[in-house]
N, C-alpha and C. Protein backbone atom coordinates (compact mmCIF):
# COMPACT_ATOMS: atom_id res chain seq x y z
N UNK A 1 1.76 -2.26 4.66
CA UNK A 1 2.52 -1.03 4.77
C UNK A 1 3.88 -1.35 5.35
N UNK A 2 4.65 -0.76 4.83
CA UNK A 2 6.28 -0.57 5.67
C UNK A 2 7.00 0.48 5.63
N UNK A 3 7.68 0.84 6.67
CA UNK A 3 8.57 1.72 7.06
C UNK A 3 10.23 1.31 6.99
N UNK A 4 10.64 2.67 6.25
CA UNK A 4 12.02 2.41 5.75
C UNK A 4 12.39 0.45 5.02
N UNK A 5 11.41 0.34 4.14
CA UNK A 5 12.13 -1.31 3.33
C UNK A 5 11.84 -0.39 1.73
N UNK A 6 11.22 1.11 1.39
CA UNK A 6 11.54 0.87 0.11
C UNK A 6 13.39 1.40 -0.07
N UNK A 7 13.40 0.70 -1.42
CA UNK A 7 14.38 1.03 -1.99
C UNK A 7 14.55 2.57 -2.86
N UNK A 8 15.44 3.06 -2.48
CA UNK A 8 15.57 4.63 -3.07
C UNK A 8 16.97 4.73 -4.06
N UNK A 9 16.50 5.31 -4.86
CA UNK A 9 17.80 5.89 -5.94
C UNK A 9 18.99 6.79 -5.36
N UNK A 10 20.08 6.58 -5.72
CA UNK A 10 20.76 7.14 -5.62
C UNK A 10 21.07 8.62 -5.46
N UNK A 11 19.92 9.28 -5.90
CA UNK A 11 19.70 11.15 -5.55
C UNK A 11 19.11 10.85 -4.45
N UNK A 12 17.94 10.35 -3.75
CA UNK A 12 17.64 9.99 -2.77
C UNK A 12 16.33 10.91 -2.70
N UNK A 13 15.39 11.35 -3.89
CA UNK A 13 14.03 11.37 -3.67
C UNK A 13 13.50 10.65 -4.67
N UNK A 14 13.76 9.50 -5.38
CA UNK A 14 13.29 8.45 -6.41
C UNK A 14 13.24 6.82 -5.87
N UNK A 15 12.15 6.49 -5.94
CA UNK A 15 12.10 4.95 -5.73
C UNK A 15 12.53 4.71 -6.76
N UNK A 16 13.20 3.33 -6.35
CA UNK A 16 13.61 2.14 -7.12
C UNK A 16 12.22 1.27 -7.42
N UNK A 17 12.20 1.46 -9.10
CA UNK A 17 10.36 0.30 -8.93
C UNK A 17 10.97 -1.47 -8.43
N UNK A 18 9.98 -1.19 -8.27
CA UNK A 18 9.62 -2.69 -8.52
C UNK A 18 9.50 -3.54 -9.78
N UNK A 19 9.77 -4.78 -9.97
CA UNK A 19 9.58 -5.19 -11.57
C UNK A 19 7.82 -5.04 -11.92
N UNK A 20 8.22 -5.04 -13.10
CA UNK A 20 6.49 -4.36 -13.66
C UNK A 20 5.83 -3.01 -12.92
N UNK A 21 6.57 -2.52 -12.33
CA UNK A 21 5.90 -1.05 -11.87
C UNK A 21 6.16 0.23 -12.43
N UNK A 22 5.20 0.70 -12.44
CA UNK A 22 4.90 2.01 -13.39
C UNK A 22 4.90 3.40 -12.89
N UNK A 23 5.02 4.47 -12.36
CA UNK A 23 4.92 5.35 -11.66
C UNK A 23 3.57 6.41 -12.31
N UNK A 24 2.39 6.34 -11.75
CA UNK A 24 1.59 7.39 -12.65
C UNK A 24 1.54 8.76 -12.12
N UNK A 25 2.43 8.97 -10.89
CA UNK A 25 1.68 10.39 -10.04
C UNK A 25 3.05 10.54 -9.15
N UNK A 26 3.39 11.95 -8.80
CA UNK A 26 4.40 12.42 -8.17
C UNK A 26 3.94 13.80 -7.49
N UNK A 27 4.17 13.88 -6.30
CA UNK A 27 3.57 15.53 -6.23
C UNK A 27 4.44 15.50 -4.94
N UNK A 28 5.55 16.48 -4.74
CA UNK A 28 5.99 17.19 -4.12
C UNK A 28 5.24 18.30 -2.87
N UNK A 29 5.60 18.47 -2.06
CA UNK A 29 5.26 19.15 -0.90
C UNK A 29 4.32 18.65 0.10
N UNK A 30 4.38 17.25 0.15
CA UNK A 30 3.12 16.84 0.92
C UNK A 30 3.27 16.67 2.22
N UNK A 31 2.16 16.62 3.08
CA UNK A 31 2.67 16.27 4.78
C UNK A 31 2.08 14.54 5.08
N UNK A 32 3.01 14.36 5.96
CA UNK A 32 2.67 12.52 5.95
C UNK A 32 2.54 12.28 7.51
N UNK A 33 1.49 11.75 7.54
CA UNK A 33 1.02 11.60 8.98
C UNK A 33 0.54 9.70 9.40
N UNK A 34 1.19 9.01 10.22
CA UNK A 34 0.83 7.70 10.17
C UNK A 34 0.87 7.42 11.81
N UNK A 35 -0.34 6.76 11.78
CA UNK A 35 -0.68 6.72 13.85
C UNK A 35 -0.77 4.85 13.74
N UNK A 36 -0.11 4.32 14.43
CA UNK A 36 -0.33 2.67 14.77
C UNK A 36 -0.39 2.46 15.93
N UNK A 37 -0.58 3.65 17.04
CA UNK A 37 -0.92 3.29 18.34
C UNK A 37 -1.79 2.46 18.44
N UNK A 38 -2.71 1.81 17.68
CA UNK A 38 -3.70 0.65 18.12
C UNK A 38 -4.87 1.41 19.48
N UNK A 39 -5.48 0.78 19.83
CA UNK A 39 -6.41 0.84 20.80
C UNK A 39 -6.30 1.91 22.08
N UNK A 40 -5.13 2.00 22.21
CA UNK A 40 -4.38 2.55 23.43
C UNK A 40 -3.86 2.03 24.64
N UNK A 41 -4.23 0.37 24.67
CA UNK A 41 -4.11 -0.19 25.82
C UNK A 41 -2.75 -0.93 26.09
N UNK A 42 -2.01 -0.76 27.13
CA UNK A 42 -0.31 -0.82 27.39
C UNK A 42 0.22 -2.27 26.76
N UNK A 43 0.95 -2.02 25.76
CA UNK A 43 1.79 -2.92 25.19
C UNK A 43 1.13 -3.47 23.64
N UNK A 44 0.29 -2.56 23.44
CA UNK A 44 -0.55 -2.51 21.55
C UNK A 44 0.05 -1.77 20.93
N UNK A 45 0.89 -0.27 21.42
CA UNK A 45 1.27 0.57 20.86
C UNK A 45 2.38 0.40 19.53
N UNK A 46 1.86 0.65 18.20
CA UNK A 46 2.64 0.58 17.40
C UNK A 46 3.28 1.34 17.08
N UNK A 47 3.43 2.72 17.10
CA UNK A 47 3.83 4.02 16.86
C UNK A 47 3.45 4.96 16.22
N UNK A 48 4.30 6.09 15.71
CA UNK A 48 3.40 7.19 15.18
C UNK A 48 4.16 7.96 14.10
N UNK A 49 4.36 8.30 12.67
CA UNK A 49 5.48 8.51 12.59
C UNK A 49 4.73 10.50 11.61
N UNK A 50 5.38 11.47 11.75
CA UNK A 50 5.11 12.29 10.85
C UNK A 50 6.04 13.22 10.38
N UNK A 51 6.17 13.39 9.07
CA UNK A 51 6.79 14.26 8.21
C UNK A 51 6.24 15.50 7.95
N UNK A 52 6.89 16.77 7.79
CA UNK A 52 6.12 17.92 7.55
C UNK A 52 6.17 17.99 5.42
N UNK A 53 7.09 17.64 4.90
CA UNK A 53 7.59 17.94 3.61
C UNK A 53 8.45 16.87 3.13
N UNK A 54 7.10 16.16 2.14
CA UNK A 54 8.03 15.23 1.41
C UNK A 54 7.55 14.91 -0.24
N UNK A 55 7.61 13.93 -0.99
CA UNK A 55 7.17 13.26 -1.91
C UNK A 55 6.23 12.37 -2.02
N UNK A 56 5.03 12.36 -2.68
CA UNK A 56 4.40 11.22 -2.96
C UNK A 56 4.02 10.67 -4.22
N UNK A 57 4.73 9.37 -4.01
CA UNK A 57 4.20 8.77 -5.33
C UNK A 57 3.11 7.50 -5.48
N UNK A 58 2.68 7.09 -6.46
CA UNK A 58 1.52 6.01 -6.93
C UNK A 58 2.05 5.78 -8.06
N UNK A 59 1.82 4.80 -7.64
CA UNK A 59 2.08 3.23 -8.91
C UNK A 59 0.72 2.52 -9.43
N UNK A 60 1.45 1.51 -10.02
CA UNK A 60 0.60 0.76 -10.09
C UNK A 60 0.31 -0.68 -9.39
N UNK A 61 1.13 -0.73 -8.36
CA UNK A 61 1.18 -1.33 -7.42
C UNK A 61 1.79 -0.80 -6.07
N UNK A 62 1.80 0.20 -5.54
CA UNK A 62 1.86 0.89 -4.43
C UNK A 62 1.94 2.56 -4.00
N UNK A 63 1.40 3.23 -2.95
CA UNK A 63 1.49 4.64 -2.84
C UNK A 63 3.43 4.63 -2.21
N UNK A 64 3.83 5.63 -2.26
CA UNK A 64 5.56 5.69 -1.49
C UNK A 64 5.32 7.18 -0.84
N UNK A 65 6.14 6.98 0.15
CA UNK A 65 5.95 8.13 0.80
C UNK A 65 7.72 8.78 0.69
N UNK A 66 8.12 9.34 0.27
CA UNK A 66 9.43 9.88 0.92
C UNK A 66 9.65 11.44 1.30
N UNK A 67 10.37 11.50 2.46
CA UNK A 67 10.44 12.67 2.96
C UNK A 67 11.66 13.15 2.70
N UNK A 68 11.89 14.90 2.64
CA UNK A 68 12.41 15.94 1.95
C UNK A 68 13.84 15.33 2.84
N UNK A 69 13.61 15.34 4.21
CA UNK A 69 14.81 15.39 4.88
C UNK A 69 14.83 14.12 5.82
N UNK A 70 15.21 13.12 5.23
CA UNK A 70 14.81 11.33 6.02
C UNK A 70 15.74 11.55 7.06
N UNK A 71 15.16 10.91 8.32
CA UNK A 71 15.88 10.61 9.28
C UNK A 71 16.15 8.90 9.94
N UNK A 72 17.12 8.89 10.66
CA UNK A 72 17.03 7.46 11.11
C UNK A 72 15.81 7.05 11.20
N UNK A 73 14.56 7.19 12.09
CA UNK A 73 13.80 7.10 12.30
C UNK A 73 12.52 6.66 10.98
N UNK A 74 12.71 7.94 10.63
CA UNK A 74 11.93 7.77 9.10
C UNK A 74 12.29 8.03 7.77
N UNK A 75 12.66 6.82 6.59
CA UNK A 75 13.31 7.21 5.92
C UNK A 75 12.74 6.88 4.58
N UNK A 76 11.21 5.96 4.81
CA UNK A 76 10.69 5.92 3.65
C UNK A 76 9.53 4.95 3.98
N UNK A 77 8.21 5.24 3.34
CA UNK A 77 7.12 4.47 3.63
C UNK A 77 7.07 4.18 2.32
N UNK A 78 5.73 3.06 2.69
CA UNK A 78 4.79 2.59 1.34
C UNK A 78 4.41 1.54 1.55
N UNK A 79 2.74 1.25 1.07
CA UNK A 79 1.78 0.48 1.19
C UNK A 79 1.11 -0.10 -0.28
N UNK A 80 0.93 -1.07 -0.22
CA UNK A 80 0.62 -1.70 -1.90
C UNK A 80 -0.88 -1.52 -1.84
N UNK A 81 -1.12 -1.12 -2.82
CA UNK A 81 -2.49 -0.63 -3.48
C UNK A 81 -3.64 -1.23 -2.26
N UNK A 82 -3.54 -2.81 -2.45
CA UNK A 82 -4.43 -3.27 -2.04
C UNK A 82 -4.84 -3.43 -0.68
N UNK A 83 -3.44 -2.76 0.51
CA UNK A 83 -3.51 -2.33 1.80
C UNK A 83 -4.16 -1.25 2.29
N UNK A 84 -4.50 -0.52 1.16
CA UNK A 84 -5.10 1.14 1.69
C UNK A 84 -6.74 0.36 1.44
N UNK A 85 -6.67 1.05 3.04
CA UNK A 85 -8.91 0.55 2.77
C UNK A 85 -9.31 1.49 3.35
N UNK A 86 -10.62 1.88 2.79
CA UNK A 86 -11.33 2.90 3.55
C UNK A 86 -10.89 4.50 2.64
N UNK A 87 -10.28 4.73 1.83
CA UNK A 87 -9.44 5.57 1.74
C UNK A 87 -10.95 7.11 1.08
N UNK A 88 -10.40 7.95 1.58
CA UNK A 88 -11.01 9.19 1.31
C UNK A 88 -10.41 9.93 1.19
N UNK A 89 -11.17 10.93 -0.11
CA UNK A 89 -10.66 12.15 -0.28
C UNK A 89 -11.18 13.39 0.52
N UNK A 90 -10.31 14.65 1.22
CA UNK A 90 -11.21 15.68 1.64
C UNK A 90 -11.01 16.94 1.79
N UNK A 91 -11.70 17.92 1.37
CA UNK A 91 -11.60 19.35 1.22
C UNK A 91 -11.84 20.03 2.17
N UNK A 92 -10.95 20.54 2.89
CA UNK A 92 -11.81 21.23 3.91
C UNK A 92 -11.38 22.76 3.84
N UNK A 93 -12.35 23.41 4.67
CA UNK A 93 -12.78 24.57 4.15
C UNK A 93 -11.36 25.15 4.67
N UNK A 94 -11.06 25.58 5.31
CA UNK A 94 -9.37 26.41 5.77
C UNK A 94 -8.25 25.64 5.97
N UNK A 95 -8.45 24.54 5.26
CA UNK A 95 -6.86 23.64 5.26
C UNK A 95 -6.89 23.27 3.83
N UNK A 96 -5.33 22.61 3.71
CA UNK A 96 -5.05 21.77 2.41
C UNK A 96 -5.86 20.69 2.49
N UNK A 97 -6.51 20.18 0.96
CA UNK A 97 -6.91 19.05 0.68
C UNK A 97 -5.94 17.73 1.16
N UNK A 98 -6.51 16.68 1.68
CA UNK A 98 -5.77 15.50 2.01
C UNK A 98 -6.70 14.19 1.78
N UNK A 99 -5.90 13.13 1.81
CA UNK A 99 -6.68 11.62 1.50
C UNK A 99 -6.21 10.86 2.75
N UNK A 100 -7.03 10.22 3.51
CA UNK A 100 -6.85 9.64 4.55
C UNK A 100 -7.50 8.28 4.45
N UNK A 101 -7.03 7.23 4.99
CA UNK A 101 -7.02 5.74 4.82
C UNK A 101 -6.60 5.08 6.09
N UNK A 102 -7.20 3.86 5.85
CA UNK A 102 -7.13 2.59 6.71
C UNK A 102 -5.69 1.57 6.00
N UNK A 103 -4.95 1.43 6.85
CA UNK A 103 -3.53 1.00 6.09
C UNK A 103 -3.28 -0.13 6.95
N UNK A 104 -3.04 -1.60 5.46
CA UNK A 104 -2.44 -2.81 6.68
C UNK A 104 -1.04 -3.14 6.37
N UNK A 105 -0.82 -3.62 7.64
CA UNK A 105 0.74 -4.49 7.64
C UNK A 105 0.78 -5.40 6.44
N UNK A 106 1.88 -5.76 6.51
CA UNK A 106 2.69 -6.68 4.82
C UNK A 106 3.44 -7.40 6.03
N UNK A 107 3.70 -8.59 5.66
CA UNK A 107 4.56 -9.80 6.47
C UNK A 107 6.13 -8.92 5.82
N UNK A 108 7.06 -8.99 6.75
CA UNK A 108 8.55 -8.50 6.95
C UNK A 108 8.05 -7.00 6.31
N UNK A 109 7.22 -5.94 6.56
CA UNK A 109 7.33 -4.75 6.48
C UNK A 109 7.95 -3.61 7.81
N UNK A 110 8.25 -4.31 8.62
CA UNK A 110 8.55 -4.06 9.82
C UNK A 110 7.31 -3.03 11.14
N UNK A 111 6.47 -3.42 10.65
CA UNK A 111 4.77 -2.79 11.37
C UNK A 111 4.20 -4.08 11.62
N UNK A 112 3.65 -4.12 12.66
CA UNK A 112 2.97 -5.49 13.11
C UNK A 112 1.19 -4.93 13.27
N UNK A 113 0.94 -4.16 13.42
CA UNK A 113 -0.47 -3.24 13.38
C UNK A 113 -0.90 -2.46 12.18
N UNK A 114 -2.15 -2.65 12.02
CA UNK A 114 -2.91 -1.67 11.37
C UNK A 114 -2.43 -0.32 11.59
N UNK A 115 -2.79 0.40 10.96
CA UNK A 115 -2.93 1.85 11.36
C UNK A 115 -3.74 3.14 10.01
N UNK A 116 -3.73 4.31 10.39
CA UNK A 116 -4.62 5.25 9.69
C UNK A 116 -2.96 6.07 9.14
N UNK A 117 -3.81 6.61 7.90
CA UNK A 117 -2.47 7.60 7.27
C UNK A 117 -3.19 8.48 6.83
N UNK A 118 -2.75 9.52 6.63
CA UNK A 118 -2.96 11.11 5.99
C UNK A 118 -2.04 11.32 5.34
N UNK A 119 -2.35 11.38 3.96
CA UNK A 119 -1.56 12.24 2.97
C UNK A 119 -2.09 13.83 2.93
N UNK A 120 -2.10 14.92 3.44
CA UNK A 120 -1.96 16.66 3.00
C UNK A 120 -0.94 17.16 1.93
N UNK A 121 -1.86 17.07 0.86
CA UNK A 121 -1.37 17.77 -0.27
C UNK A 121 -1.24 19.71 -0.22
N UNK A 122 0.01 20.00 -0.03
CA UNK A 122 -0.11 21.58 0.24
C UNK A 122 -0.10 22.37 -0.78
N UNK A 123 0.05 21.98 -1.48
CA UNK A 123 0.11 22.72 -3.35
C UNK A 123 -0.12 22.13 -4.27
N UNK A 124 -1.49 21.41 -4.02
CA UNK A 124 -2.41 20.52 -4.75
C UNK A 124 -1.81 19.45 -5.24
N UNK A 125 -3.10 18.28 -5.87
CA UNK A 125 -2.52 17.70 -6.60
C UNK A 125 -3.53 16.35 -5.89
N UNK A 126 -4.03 17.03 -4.68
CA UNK A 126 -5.18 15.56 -4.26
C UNK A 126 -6.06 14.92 -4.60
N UNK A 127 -6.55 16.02 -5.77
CA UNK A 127 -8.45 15.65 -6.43
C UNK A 127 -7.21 14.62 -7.45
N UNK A 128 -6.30 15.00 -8.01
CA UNK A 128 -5.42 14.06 -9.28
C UNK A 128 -4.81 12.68 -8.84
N UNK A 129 -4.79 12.74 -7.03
CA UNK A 129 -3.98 11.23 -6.89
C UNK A 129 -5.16 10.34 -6.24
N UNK A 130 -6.11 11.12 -5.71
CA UNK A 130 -7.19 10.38 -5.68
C UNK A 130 -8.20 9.46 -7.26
N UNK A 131 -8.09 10.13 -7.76
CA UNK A 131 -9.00 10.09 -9.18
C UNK A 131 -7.67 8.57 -9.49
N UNK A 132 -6.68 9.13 -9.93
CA UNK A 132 -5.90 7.72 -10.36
C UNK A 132 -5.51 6.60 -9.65
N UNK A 133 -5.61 6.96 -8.05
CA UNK A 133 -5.98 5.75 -7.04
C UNK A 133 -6.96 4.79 -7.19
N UNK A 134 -8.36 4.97 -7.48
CA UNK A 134 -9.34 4.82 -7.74
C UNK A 134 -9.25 3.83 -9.34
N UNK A 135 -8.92 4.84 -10.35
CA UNK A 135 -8.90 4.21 -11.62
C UNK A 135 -8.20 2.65 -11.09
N UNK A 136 -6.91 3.17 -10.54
CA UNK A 136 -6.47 1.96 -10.38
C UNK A 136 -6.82 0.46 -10.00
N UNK A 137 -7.37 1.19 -8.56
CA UNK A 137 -8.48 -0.01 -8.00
C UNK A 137 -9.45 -0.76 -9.14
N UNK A 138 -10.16 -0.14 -9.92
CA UNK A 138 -11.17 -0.15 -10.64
C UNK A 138 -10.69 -1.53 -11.59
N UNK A 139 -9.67 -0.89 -12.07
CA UNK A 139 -8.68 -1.91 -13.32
C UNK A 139 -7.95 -3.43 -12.65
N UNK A 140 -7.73 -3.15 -11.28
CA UNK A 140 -7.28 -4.06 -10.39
C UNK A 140 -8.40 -5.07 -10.47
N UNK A 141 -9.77 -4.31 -10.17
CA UNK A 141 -10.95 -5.73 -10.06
C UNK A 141 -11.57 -5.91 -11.38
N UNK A 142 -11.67 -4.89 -12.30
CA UNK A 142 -12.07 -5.39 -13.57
C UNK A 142 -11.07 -6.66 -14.21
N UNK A 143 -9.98 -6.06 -14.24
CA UNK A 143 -8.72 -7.66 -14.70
C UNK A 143 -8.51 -8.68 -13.79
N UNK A 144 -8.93 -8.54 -12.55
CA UNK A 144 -8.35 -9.70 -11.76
C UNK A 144 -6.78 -9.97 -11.59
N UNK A 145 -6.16 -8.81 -12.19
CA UNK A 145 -4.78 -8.53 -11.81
C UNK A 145 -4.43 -7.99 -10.84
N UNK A 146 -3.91 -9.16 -9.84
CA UNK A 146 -3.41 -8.58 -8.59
C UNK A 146 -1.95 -8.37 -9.01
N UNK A 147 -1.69 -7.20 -8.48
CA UNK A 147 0.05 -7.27 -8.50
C UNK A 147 0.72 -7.71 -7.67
N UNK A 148 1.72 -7.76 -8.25
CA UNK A 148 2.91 -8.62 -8.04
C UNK A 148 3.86 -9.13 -6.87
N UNK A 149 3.53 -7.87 -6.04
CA UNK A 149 4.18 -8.32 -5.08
C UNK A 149 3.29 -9.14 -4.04
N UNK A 150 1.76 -9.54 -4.43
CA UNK A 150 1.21 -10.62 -3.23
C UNK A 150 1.63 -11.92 -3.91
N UNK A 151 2.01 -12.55 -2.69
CA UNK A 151 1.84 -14.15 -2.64
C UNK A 151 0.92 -14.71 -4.00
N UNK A 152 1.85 -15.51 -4.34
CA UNK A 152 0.72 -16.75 -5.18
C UNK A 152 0.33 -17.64 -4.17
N UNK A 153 -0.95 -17.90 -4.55
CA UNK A 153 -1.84 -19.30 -3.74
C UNK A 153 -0.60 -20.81 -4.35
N UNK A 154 -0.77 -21.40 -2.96
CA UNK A 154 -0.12 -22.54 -3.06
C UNK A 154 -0.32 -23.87 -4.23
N UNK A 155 0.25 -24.07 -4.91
CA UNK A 155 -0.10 -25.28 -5.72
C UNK A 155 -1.18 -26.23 -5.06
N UNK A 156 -1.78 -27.24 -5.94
CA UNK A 156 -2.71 -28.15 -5.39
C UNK A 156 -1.88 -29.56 -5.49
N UNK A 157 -2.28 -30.17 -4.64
CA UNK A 157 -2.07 -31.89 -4.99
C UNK A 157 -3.08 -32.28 -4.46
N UNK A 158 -3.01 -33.48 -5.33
CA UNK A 158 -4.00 -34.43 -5.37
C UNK A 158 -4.12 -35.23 -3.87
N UNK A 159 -5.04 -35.55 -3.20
CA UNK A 159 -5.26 -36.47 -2.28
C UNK A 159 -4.64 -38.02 -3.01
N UNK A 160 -3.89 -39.00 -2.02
CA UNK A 160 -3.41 -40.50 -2.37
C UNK A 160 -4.47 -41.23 -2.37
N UNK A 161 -6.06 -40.92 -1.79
CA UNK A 161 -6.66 -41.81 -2.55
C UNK A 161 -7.37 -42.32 -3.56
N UNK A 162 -7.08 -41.27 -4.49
CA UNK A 162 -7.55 -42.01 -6.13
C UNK A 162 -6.24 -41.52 -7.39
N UNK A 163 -6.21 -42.23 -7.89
CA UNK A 163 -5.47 -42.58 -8.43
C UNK A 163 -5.37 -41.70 -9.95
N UNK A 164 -4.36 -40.55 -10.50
CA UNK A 164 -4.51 -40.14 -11.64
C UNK A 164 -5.64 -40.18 -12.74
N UNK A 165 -6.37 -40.44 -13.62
CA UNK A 165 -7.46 -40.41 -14.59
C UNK A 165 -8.33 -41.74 -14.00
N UNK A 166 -8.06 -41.75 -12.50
CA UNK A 166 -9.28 -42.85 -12.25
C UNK A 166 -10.27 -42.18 -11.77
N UNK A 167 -12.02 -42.34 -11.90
CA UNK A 167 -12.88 -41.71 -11.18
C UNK A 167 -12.99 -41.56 -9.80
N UNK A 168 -13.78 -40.98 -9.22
CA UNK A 168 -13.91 -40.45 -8.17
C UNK A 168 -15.21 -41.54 -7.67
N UNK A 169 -14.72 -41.97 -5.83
CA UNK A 169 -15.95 -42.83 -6.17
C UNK A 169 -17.47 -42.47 -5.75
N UNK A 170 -18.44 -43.67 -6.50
CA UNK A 170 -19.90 -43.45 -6.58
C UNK A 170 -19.93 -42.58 -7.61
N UNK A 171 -19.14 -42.27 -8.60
CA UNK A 171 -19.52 -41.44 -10.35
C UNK A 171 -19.09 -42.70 -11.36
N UNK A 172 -20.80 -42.50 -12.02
CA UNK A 172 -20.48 -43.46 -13.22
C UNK A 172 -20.58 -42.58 -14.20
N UNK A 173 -19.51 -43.03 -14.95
CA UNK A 173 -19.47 -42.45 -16.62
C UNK A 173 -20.68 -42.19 -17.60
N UNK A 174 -21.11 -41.22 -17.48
CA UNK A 174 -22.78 -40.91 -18.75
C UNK A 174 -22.11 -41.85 -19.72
């Protein structure tokens, strides 16, 4: 997850994608709630940040959060697919539907802690970003397509002690 690193368009409620990113879901009026206080114990505290009215979007490689009226403080979230864990959908009986999740740090996202998020959808649209959250995941582990923005695993080399198309020793050739 990170705070204020996405990139925004020039009107200033549109992300800038990412290469190969797709936008499947947009829904206007949402409330954004993100707690990284950690444990509670003096000097864990990560912070807390909340919006009453903003934008949310899903990709195909990350949720974005942007709010109606950004401030220094908060001027744009978002977490890549594969950071939201735990994530639920929920109806409750005298409030707006919302999806709430377990959200991790990204190396240079500027969050050093875990933390929990609430998306409140106020004029629907939660049963629809849940359902294509999900698909997503689904297609993520059926292809083995991780996107793009994680790390590739490091190249291999060979150990110096055997030598290019020489065997390995104690194997004899069938």
């Amino acid at each position: 997850m990170s705070i204020n690193w996405t990139m925004i368009a020039p009107d200033g409620h549109t992300p800038i994608p990412l290469p190969r990113e797709k936008i499947f879901f947009k829904q206007s009026s949402t409330n954004f709630e993100l707690d990284c206080s950690g444990s509670g114990y003096p000097g864990t505290s990560g912070g807390a940040w909340h919006d009453a009215n903003g934008i949310v979007f899903l990709s195909n490689q990350r949720v974005i959060y942007l709010p109606d009226r950004p401030s220094q403080q908060f001027k744009s979230f978002h977490v890549p697919l594969l950071s939201l864990k735990n994530c639920k959908y929920e109806q409750p009986w005298f409030a707006a539907n919302y999806i709430s999740g377990h959200v991790l740090p990204v190396a240079g996202g500027g969050l050093s802690q875990p933390g929990q998020v609430k998306l409140t959808f106020k004029e629907g649209g939660g049963f629809e970003f849940y359902s294509i959250f999900r698909e997503l995941l689904e297609r993520i582990d059926e292809t083995n397509e991780v996107p793009q923005h994680l790390e590739a695993l490091p190249t291999y080399t060979a150990s110096g002690s055997v030598a290019p198309g020489e065997m390995p020793p104690a194997y004899t050739e069938p």
